[in-house]
PDB file of N, CA and C in Angstrom:
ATOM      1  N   UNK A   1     107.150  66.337 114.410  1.00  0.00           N
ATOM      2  CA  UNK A   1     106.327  66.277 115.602  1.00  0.00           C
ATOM      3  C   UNK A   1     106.080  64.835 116.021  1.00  0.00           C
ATOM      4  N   UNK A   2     106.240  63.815 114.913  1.00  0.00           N
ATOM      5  CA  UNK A   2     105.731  62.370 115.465  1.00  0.00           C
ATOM      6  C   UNK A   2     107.149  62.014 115.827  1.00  0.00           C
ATOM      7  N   UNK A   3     107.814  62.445 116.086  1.00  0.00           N
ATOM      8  CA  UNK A   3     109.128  61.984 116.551  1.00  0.00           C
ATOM      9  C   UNK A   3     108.890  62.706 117.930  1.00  0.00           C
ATOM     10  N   UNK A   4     108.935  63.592 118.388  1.00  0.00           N
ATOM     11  CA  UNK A   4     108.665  64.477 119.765  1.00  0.00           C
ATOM     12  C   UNK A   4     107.709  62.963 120.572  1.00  0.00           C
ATOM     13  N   UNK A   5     106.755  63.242 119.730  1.00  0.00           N
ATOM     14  CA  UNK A   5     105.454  62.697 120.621  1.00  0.00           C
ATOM     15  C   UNK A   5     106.043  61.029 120.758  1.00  0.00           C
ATOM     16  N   UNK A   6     106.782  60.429 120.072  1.00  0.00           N
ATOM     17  CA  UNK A   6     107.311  58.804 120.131  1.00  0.00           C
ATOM     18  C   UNK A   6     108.023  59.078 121.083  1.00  0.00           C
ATOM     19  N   UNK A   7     108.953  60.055 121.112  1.00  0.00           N
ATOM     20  CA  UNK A   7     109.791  60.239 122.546  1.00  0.00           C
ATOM     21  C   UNK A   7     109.559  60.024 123.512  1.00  0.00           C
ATOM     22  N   UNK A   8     108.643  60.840 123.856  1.00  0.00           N
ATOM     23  CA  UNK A   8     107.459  61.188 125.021  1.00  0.00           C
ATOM     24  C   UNK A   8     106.714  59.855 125.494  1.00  0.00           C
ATOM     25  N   UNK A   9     106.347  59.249 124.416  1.00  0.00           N
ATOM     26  CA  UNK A   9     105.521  58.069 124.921  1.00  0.00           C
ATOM     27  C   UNK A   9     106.330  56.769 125.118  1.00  0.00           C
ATOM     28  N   UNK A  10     107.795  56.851 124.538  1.00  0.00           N
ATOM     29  CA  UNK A  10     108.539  55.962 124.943  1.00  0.00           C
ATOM     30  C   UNK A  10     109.026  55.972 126.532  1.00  0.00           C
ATOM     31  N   UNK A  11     109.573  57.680 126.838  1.00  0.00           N
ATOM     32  CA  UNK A  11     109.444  57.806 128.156  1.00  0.00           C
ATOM     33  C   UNK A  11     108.954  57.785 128.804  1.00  0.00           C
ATOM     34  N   UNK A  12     107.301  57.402 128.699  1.00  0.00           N
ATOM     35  CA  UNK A  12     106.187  57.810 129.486  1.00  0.00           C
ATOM     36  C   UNK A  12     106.412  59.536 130.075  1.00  0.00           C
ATOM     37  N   UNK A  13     106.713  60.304 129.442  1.00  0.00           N
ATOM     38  CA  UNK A  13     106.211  61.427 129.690  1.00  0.00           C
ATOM     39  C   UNK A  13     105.224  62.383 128.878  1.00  0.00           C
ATOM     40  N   UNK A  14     104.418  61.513 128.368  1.00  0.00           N
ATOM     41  CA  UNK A  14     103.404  62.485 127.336  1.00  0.00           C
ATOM     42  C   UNK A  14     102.531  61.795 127.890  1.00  0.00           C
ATOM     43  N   UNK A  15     102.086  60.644 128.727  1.00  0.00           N
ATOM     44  CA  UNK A  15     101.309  60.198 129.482  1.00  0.00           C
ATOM     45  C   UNK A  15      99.909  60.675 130.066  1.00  0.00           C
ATOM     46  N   UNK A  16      98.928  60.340 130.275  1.00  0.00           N
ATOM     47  CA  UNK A  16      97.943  61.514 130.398  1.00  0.00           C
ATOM     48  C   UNK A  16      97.959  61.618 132.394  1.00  0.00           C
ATOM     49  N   UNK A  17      98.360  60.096 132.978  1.00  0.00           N
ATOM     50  CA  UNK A  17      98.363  59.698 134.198  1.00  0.00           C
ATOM     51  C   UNK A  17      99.791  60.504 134.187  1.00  0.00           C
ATOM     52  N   UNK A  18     100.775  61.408 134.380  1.00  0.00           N
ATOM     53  CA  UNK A  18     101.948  61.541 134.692  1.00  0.00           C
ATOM     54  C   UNK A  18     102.722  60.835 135.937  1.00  0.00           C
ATOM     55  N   UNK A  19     101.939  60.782 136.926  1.00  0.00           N
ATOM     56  CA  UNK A  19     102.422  59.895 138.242  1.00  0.00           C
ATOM     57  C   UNK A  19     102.678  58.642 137.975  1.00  0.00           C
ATOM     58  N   UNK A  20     101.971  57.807 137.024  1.00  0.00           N
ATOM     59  CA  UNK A  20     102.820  56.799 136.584  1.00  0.00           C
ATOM     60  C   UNK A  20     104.082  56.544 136.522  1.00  0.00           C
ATOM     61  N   UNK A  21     104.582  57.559 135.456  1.00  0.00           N
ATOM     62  CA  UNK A  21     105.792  57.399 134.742  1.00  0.00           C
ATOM     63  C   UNK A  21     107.005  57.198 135.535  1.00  0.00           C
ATOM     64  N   UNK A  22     108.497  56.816 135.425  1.00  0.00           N
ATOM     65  CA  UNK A  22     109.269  56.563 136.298  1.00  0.00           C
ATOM     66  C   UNK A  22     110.122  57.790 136.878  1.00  0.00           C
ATOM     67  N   UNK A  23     109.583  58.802 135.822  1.00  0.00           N
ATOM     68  CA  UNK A  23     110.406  60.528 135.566  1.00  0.00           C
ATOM     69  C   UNK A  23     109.910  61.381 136.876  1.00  0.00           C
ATOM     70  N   UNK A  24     108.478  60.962 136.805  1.00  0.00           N
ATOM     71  CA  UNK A  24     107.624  61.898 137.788  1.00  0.00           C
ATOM     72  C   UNK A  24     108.009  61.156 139.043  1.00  0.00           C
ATOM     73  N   UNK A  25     108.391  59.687 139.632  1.00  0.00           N
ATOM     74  CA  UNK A  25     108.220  59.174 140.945  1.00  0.00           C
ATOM     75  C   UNK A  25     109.281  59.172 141.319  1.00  0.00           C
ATOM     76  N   UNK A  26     110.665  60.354 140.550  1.00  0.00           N
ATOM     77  CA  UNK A  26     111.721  60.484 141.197  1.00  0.00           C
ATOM     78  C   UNK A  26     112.051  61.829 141.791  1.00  0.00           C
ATOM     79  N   UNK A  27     112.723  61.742 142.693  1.00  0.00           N
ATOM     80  CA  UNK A  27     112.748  63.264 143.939  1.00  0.00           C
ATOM     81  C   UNK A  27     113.171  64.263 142.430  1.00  0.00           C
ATOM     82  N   UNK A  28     112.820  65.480 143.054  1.00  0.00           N
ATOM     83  CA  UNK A  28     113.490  66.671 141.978  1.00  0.00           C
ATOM     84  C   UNK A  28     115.051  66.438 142.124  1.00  0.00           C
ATOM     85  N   UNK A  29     115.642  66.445 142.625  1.00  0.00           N
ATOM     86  CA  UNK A  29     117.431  66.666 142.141  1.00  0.00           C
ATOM     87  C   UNK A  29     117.209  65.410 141.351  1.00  0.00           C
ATOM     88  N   UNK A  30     116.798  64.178 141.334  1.00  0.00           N
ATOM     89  CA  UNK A  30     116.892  62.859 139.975  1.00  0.00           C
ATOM     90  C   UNK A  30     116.537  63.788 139.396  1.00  0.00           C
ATOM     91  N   UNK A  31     115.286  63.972 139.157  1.00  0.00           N
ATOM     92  CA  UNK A  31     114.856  64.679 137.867  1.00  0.00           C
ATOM     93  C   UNK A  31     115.841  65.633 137.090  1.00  0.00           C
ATOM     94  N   UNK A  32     115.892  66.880 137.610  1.00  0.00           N
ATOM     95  CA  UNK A  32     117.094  67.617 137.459  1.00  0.00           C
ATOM     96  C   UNK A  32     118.676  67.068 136.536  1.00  0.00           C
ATOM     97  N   UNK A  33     118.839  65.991 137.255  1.00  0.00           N
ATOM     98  CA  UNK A  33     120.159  65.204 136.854  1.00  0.00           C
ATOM     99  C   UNK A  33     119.955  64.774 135.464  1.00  0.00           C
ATOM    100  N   UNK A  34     118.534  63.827 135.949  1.00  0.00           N
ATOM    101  CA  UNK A  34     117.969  63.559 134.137  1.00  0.00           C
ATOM    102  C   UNK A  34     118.049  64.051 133.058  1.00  0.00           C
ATOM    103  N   UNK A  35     117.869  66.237 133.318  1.00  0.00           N
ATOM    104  CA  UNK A  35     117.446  67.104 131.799  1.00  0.00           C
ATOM    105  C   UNK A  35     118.795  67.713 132.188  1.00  0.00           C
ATOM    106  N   UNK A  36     119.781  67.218 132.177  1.00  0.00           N
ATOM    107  CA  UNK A  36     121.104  67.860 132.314  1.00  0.00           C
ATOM    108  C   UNK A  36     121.750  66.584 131.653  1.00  0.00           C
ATOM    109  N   UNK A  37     121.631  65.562 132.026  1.00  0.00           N
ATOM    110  CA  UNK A  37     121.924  64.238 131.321  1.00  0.00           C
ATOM    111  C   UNK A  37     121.454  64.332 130.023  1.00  0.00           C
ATOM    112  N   UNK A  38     120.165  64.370 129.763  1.00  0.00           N
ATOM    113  CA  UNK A  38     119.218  64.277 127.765  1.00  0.00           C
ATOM    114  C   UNK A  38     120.104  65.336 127.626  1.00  0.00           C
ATOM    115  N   UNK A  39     120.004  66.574 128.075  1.00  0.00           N
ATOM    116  CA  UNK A  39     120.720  68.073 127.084  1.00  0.00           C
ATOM    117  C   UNK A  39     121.949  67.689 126.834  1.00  0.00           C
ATOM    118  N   UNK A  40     122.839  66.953 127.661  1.00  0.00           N
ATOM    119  CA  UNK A  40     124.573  66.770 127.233  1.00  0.00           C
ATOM    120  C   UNK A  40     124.653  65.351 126.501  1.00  0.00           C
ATOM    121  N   UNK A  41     123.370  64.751 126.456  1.00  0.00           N
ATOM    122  CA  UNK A  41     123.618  63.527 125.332  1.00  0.00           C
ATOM    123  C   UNK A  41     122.982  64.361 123.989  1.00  0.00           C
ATOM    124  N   UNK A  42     122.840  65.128 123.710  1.00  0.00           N
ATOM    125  CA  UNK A  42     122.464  65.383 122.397  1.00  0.00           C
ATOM    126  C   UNK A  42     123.714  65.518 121.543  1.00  0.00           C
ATOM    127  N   UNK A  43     123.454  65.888 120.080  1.00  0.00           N
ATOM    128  CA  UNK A  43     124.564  66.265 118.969  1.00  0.00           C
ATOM    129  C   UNK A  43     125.054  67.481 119.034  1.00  0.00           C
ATOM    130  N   UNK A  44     124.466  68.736 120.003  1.00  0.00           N
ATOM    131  CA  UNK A  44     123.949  69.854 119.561  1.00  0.00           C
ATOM    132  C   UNK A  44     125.791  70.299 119.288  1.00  0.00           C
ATOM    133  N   UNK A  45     126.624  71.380 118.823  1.00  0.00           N
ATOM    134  CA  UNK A  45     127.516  71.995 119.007  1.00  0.00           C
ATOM    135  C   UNK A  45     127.371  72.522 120.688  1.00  0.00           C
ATOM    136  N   UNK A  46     126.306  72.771 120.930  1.00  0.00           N
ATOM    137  CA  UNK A  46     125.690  74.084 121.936  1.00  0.00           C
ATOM    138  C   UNK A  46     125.241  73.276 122.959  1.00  0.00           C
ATOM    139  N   UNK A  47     125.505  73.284 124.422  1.00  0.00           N
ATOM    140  CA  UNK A  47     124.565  73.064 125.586  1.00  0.00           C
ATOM    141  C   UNK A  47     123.922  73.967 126.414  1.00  0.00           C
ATOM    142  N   UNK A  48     122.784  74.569 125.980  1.00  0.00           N
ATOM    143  CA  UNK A  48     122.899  75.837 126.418  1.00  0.00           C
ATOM    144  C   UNK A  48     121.443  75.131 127.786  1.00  0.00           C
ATOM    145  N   UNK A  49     121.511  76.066 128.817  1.00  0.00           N
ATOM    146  CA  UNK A  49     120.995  75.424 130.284  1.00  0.00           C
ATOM    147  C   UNK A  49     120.726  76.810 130.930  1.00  0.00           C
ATOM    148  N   UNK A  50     119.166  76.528 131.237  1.00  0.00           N
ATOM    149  CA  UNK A  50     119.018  78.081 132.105  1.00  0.00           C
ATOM    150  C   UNK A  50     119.081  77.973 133.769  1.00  0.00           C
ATOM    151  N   UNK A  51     120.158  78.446 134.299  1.00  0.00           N
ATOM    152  CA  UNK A  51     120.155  78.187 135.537  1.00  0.00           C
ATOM    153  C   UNK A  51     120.081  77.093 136.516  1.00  0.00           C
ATOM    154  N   UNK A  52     121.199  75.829 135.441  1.00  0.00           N
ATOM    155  CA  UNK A  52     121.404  74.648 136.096  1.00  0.00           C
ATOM    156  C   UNK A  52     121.505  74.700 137.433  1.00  0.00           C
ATOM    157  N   UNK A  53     122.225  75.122 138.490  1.00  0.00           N
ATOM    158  CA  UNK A  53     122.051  75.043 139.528  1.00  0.00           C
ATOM    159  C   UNK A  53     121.470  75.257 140.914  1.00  0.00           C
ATOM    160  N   UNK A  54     121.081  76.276 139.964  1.00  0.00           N
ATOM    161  CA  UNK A  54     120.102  77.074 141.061  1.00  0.00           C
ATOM    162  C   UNK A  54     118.964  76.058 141.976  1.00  0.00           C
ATOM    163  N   UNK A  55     118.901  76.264 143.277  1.00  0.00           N
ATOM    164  CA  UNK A  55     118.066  75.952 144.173  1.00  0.00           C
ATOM    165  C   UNK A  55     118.281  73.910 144.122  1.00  0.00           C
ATOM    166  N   UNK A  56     119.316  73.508 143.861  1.00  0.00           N
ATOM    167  CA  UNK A  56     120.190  72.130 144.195  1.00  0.00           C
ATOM    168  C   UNK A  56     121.053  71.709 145.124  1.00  0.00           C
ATOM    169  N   UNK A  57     120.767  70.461 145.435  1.00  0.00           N
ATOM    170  CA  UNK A  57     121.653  70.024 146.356  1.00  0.00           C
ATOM    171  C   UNK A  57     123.126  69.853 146.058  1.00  0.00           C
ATOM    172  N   UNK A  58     124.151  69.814 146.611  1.00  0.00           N
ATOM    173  CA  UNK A  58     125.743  69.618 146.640  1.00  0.00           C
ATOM    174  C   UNK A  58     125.867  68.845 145.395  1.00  0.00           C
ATOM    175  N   UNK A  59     125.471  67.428 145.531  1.00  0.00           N
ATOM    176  CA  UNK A  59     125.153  66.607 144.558  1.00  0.00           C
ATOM    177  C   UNK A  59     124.741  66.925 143.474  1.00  0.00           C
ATOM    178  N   UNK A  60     124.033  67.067 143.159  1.00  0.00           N
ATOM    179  CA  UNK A  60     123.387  67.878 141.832  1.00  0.00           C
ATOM    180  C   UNK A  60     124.125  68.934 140.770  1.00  0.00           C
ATOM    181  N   UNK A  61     124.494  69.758 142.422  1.00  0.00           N
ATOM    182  CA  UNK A  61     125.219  70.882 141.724  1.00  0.00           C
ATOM    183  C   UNK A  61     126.255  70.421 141.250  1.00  0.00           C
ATOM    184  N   UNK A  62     127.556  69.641 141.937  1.00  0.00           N
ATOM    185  CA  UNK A  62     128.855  69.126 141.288  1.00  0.00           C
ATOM    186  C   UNK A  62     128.732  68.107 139.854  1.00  0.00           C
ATOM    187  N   UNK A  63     127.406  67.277 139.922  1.00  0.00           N
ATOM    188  CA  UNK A  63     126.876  66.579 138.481  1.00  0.00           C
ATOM    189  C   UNK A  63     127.171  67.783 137.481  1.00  0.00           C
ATOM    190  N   UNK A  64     126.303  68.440 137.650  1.00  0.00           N
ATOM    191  CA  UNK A  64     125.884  69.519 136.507  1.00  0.00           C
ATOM    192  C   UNK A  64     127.214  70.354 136.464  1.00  0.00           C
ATOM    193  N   UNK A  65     127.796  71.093 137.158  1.00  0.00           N
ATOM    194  CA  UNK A  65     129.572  71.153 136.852  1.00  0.00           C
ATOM    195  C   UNK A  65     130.397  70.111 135.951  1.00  0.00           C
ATOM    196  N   UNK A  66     130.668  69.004 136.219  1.00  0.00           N
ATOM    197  CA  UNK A  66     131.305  68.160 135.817  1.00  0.00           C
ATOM    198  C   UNK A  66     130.637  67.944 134.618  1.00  0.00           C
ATOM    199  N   UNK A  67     129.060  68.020 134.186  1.00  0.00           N
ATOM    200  CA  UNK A  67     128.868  67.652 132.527  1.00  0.00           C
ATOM    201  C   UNK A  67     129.295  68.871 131.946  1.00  0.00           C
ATOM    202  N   UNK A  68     129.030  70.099 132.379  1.00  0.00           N
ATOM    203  CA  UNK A  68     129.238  71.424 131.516  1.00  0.00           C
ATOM    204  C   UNK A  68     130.771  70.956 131.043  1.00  0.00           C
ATOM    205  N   UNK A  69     131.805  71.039 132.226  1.00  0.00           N
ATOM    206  CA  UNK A  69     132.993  70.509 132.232  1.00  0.00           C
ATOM    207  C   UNK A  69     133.881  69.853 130.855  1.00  0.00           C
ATOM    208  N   UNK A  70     132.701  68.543 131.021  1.00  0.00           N
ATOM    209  CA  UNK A  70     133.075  67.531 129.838  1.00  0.00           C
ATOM    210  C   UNK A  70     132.533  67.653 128.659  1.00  0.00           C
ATOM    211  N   UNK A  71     131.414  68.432 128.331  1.00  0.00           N
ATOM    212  CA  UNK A  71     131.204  69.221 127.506  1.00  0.00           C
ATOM    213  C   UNK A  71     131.578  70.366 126.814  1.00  0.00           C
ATOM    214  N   UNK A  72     132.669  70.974 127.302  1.00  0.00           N
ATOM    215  CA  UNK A  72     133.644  72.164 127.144  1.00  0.00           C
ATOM    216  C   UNK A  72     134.725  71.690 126.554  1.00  0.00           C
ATOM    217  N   UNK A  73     135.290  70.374 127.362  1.00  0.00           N
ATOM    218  CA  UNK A  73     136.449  69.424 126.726  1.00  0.00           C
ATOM    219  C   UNK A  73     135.915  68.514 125.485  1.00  0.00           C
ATOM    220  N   UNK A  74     134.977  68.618 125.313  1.00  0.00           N
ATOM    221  CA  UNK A  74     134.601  67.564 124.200  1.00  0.00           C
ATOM    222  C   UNK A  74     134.212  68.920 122.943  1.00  0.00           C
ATOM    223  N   UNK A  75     134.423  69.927 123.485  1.00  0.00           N
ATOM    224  CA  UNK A  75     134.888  71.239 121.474  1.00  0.00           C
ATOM    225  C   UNK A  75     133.537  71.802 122.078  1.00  0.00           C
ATOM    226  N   UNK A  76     132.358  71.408 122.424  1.00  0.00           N
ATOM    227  CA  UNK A  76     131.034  71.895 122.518  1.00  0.00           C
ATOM    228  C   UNK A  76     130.813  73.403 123.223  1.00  0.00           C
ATOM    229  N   UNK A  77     130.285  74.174 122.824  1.00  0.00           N
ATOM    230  CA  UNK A  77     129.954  75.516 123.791  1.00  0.00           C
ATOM    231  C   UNK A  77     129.031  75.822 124.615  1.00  0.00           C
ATOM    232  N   UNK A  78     129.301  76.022 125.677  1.00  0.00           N
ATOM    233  CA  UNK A  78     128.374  75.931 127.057  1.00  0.00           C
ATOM    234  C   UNK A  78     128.201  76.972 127.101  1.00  0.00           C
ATOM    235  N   UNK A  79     126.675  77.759 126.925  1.00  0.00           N
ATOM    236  CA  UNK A  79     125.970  79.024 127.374  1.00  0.00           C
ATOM    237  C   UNK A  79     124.849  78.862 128.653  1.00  0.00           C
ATOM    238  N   UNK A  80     125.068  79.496 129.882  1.00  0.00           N
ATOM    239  CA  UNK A  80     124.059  79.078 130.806  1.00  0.00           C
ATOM    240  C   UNK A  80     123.780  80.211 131.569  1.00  0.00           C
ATOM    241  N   UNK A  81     122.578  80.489 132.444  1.00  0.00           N
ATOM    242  CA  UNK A  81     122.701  81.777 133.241  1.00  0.00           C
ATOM    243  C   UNK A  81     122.645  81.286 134.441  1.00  0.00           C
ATOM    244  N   UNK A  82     123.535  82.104 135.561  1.00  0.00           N
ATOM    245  CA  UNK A  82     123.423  82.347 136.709  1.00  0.00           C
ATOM    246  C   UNK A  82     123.490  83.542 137.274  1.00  0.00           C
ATOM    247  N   UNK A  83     123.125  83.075 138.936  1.00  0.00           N
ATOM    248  CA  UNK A  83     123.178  84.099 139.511  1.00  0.00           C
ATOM    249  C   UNK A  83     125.122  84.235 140.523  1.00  0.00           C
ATOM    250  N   UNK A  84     125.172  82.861 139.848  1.00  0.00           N
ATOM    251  CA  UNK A  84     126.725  82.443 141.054  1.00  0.00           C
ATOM    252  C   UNK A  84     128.075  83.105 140.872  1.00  0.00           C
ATOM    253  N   UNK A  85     128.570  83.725 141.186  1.00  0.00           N
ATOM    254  CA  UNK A  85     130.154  83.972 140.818  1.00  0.00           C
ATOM    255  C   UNK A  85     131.012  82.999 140.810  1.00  0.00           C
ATOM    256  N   UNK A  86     130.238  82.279 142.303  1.00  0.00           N
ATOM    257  CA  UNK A  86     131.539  80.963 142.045  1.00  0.00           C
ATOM    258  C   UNK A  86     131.363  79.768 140.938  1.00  0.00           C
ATOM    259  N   UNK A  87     129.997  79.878 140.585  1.00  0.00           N
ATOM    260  CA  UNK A  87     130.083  78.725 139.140  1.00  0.00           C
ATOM    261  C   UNK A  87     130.636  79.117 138.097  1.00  0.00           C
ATOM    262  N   UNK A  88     130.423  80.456 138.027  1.00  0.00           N
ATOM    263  CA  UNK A  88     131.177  81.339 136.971  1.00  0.00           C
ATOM    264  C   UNK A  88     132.722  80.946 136.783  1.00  0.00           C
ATOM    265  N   UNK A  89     133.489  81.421 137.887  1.00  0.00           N
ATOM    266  CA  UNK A  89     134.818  81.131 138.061  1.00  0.00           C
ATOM    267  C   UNK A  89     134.850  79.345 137.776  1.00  0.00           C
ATOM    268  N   UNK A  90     134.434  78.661 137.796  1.00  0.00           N
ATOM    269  CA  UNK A  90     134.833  77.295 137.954  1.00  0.00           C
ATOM    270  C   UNK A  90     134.588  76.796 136.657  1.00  0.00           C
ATOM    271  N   UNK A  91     133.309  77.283 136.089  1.00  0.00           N
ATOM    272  CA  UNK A  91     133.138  76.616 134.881  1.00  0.00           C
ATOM    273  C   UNK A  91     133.671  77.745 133.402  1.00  0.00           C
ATOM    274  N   UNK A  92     133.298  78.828 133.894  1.00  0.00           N
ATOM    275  CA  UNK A  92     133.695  79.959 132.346  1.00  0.00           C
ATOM    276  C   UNK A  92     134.989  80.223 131.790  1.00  0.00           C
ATOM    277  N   UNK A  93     134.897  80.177 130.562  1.00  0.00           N
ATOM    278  CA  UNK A  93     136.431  80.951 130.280  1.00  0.00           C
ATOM    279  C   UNK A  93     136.060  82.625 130.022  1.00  0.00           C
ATOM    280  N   UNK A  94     134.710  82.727 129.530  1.00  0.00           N
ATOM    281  CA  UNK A  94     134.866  84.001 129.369  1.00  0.00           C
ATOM    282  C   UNK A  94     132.983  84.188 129.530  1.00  0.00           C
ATOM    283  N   UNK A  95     133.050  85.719 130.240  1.00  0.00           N
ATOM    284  CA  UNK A  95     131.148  85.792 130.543  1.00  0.00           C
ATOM    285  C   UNK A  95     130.460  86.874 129.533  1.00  0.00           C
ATOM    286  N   UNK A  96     129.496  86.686 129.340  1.00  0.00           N
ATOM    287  CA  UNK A  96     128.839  87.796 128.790  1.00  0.00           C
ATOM    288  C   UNK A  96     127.424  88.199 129.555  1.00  0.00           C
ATOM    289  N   UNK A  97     127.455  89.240 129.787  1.00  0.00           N
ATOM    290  CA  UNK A  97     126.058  89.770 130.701  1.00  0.00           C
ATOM    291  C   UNK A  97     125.016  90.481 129.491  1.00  0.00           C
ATOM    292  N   UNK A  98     123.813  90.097 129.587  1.00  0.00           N
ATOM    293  CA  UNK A  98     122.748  90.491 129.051  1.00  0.00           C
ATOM    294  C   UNK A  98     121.941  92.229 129.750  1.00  0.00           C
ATOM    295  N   UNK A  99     121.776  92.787 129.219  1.00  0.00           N
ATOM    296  CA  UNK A  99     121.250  94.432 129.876  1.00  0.00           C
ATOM    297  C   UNK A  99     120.274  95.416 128.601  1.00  0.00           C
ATOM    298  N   UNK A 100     119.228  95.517 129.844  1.00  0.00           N
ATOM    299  CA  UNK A 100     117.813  95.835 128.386  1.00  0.00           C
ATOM    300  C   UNK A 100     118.361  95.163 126.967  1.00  0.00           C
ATOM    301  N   UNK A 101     118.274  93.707 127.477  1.00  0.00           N
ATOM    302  CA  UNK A 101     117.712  92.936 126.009  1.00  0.00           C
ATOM    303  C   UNK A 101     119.301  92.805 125.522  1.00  0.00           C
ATOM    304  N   UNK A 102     120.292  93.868 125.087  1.00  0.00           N
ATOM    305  CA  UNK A 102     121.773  93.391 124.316  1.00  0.00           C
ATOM    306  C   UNK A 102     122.677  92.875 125.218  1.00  0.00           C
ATOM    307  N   UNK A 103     123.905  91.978 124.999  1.00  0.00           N
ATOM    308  CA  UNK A 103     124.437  91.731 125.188  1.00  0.00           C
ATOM    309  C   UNK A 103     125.634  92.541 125.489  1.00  0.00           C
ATOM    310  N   UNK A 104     126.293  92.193 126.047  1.00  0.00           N
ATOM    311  CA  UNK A 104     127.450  93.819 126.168  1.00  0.00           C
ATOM    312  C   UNK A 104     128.791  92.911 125.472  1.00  0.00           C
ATOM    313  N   UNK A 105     129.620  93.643 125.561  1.00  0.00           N
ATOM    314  CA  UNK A 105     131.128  93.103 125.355  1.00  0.00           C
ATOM    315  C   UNK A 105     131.684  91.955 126.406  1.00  0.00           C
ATOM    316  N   UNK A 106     131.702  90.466 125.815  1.00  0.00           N
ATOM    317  CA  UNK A 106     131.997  89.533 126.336  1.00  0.00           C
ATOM    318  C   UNK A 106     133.371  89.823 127.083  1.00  0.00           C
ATOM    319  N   UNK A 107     133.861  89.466 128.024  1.00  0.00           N
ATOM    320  CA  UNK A 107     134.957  89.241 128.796  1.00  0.00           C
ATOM    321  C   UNK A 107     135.769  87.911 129.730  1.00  0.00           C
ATOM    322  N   UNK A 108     136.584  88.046 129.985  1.00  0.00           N
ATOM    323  CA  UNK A 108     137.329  86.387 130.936  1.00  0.00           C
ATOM    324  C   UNK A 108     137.032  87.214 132.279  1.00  0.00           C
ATOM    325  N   UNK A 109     137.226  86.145 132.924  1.00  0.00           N
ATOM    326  CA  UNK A 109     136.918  86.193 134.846  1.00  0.00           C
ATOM    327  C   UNK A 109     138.003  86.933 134.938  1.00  0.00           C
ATOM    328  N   UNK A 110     139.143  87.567 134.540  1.00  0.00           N
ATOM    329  CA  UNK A 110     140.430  88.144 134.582  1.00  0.00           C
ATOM    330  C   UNK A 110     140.034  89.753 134.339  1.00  0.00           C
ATOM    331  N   UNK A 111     139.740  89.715 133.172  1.00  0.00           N
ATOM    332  CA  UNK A 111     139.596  91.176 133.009  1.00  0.00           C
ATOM    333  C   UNK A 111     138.036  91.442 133.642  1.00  0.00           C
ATOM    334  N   UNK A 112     137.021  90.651 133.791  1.00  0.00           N
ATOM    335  CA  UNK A 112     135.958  91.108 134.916  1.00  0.00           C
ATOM    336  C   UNK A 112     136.779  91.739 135.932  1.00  0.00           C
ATOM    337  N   UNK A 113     137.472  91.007 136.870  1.00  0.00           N
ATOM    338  CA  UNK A 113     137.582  91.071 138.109  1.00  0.00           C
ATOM    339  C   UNK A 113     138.344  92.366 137.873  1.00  0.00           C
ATOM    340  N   UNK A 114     139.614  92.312 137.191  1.00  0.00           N
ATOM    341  CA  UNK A 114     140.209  93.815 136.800  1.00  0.00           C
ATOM    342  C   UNK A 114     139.198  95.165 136.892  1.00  0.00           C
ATOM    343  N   UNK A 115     138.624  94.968 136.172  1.00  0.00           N
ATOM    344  CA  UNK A 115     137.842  96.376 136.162  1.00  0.00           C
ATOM    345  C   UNK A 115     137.130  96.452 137.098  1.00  0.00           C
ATOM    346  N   UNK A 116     136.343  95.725 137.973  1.00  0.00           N
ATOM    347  CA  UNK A 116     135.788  95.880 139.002  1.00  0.00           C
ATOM    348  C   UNK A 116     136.312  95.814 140.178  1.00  0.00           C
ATOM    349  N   UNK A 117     137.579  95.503 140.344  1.00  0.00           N
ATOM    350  CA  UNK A 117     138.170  95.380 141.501  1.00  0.00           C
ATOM    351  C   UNK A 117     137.831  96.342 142.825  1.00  0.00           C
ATOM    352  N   UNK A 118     138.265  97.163 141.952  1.00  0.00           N
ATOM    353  CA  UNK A 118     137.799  98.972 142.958  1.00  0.00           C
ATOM    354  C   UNK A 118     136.589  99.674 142.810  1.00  0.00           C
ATOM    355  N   UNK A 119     135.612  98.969 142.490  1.00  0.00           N
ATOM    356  CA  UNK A 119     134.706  99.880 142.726  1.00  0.00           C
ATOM    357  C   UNK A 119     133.435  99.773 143.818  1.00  0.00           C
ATOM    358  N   UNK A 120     133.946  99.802 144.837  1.00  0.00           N
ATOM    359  CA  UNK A 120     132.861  99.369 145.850  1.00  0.00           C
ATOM    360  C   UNK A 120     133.630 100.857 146.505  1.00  0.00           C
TER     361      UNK A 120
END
């Protein structure tokens, strides 16, 4: 925990003034860019991101593509949720959908689209 909290106060984000800090006096897409930046500088095997793109500008959105990206090429496994098909297609090799709580049988954008092709 004294490592969390040194973090925090190195960043000035454990701050009690938050408007100070240099984190808070930047527009939301900086910000944004920022916890997409810390999550893909970590060690983790895993970058896992809930709904990186959602409600972002062009900018933002192609950042956060391009780290998942280089994070995929660098061995690491990218788990994230959306609502997008087209981030899906651009960034996934293969999706898994969540339904009451389990996971179902993972699949590629190939055999998605296969089975659903016809059913509208």
């Amino acid at each position: 925990m004294e490592t969390v909290e040194k973090m925090l106060s190195l960043a000035a984000l454990g701050d009690e003034n938050q408007q100070e800090s240099i984190f808070w006096r930047c527009g939301r897409m900086e910000r944004r860019r920022a916890c997409v930046t810390a999550a893909a500088l970590t060690r983790s095997p895993m970058l896992l991101l809930e709904a990186p793109s959602d409600m972002v500008d062009l900018k933002t959105r192609l950042y956060t593509w391009n780290v998942m990206r280089e994070a995929q090429r660098a061995g690491r496994t990218v788990i994230f949720t959306t609502n997008s098909t087209e981030e899906c297609e651009v960034i996934c090799d293969r999706i898994g959908f969540v339904s009451k709580g389990k996971l179902l049988p993972i699949r590629t954008i190939a055999e998605l689209k296969q089975k659903f092709r016809n059913t509208h």
